[in-house]
C-alpha atoms as a PDB file:
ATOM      1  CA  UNK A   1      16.307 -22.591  10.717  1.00  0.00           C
ATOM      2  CA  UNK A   2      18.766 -25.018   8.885  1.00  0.00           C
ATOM      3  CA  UNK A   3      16.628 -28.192   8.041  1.00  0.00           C
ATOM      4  CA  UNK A   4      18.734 -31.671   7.853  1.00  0.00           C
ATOM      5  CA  UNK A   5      18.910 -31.781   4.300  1.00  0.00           C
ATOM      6  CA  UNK A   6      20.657 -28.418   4.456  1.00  0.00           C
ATOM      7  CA  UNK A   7      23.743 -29.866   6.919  1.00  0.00           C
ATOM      8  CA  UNK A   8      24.885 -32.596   4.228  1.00  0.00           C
ATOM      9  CA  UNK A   9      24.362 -30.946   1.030  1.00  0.00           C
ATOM     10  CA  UNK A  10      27.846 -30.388  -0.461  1.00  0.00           C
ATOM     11  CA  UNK A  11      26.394 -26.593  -1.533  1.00  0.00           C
ATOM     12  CA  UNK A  12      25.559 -25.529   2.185  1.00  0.00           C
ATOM     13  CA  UNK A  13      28.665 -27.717   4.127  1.00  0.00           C
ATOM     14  CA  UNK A  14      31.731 -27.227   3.232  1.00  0.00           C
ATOM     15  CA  UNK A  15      32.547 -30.116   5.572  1.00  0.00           C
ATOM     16  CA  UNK A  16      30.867 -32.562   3.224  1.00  0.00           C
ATOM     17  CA  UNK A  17      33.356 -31.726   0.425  1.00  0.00           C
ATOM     18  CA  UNK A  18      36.316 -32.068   3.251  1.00  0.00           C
ATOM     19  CA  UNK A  19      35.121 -35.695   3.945  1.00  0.00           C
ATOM     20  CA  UNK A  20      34.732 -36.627   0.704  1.00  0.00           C
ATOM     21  CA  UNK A  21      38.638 -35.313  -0.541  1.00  0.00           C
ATOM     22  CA  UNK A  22      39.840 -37.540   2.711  1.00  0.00           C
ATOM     23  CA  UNK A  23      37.405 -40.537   2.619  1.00  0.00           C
ATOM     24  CA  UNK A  24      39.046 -43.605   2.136  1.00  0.00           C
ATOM     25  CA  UNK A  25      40.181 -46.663   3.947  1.00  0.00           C
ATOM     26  CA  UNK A  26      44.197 -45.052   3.863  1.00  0.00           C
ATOM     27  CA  UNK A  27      43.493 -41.337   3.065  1.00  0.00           C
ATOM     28  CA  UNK A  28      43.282 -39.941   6.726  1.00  0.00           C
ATOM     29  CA  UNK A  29      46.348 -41.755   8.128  1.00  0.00           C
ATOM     30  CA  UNK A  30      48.695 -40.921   4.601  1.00  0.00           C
ATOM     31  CA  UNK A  31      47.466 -36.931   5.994  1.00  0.00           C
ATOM     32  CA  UNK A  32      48.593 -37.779   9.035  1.00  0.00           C
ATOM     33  CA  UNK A  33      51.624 -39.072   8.605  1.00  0.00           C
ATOM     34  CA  UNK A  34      52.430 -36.191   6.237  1.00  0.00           C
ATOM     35  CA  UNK A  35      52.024 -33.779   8.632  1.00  0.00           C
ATOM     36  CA  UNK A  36      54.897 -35.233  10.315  1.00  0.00           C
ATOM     37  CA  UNK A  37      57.198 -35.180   7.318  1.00  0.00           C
ATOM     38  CA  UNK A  38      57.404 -36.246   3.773  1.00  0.00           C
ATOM     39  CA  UNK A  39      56.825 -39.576   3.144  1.00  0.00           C
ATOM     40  CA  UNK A  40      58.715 -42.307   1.040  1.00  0.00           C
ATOM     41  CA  UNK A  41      55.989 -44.988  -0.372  1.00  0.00           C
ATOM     42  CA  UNK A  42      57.996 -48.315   1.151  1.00  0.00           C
ATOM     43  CA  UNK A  43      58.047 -46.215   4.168  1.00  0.00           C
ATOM     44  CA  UNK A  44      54.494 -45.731   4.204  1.00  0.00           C
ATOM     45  CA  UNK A  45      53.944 -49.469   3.105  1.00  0.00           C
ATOM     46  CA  UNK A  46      55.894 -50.002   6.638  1.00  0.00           C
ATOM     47  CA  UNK A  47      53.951 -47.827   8.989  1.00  0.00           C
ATOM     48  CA  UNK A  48      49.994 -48.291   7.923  1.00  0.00           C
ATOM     49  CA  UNK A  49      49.524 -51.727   8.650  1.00  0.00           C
ATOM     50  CA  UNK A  50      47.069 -53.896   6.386  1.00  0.00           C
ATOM     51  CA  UNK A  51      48.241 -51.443   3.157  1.00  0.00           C
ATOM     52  CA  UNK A  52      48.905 -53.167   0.028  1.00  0.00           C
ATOM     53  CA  UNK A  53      50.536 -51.452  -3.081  1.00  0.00           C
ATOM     54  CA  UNK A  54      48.180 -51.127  -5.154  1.00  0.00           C
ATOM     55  CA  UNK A  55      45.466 -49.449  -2.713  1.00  0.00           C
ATOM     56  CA  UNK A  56      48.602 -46.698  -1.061  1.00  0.00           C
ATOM     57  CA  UNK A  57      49.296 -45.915  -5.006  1.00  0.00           C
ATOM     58  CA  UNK A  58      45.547 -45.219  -5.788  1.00  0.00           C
ATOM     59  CA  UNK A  59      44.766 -43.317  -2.533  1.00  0.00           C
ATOM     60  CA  UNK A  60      48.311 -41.418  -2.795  1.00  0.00           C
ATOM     61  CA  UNK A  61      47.603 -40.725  -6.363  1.00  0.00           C
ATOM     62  CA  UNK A  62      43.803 -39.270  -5.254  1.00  0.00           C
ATOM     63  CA  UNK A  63      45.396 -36.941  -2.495  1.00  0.00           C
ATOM     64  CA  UNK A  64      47.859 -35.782  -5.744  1.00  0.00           C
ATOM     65  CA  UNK A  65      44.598 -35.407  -8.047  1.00  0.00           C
ATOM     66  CA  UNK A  66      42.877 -33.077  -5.270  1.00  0.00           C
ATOM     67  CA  UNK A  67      45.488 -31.265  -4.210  1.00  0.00           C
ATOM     68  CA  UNK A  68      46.301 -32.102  -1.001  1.00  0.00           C
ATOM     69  CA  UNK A  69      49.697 -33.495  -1.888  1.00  0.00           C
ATOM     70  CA  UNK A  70      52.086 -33.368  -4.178  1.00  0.00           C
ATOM     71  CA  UNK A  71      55.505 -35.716  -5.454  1.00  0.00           C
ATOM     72  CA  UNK A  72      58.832 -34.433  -5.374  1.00  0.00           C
ATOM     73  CA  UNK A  73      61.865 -36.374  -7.169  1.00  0.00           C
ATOM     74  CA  UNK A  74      64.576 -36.347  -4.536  1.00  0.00           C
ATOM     75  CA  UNK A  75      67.658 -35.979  -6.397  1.00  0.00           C
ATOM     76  CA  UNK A  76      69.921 -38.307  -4.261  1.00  0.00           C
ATOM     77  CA  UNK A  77      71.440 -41.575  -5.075  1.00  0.00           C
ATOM     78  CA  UNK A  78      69.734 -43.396  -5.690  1.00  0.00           C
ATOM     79  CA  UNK A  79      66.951 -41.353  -6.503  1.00  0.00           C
ATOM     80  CA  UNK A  80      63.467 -41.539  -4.772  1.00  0.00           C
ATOM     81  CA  UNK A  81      60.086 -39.923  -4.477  1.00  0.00           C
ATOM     82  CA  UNK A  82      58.844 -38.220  -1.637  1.00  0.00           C
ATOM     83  CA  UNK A  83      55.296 -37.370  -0.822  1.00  0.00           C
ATOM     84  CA  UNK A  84      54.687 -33.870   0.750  1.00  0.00           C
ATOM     85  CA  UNK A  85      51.595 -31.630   1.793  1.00  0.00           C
ATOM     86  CA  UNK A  86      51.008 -29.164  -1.046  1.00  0.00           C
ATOM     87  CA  UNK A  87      50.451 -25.403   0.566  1.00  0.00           C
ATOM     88  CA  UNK A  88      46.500 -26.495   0.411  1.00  0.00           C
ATOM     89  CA  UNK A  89      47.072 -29.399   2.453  1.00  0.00           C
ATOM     90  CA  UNK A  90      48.779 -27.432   4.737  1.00  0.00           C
ATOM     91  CA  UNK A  91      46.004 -25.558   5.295  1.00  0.00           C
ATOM     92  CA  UNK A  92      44.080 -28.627   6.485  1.00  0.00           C
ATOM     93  CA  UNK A  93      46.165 -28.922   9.419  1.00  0.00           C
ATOM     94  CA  UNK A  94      44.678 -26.415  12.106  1.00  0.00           C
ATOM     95  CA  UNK A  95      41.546 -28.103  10.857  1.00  0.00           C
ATOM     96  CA  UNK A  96      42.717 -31.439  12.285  1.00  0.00           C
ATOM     97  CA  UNK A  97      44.177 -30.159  15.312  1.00  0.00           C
ATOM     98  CA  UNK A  98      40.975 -28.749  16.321  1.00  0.00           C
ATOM     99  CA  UNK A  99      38.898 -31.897  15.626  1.00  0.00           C
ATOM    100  CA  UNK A 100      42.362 -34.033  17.635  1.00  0.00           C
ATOM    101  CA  UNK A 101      41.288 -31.645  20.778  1.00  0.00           C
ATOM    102  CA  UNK A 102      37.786 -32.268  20.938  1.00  0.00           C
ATOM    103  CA  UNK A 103      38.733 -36.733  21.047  1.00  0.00           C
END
């Protein structure tokens, strides 16, 4: 029998470590929205409202540190960075779409 100790320890729930890689005030919605498509950072500055600068760069710049996404140079004039979902993040996404069906 799994006591309740068990179903938060980060050793025994994977889910745990999942939370904490996406916990944040803008974490979840930057996912989100770069599931849709990559993401420019005035566009996301646009589209989460309440963001600031300096909290998008930190929380983009966590999602880099685990993984989750990563920043391309876009070779363009003028040039411009785009944030993607690494192939890990993309792994996320069934993940999400089950948890979407059970709301």
């Amino acid at each position: 029998m799994t006591t309740k100790k068990e179903l938060v320890d980060n050793e025994t729930c994977p889910a745990q470590g999942l939370l904490k890689l996406l916990s944040g005030k803008w974490k979840p919605e930057i996912f989100r929205l770069a599931v849709e498509s990559p993401l420019r950072f005035s566009s996301l500055l646009r589209q989460i409202e309440g963001s600031n600068r300096q909290t998008l760069s930190v929380a983009l710049r966590e999602l880099e540190e685990v993984g989750l996404l990563e920043k391309n140079v876009v070779q363009q004039k003028p040039l411009h960075i785009e944030h993607s979902l690494t192939e890990k993040g993309k792994l996320l996404v069934p993940v999400f779409k089950q948890l979407e069906s059970l709301g």
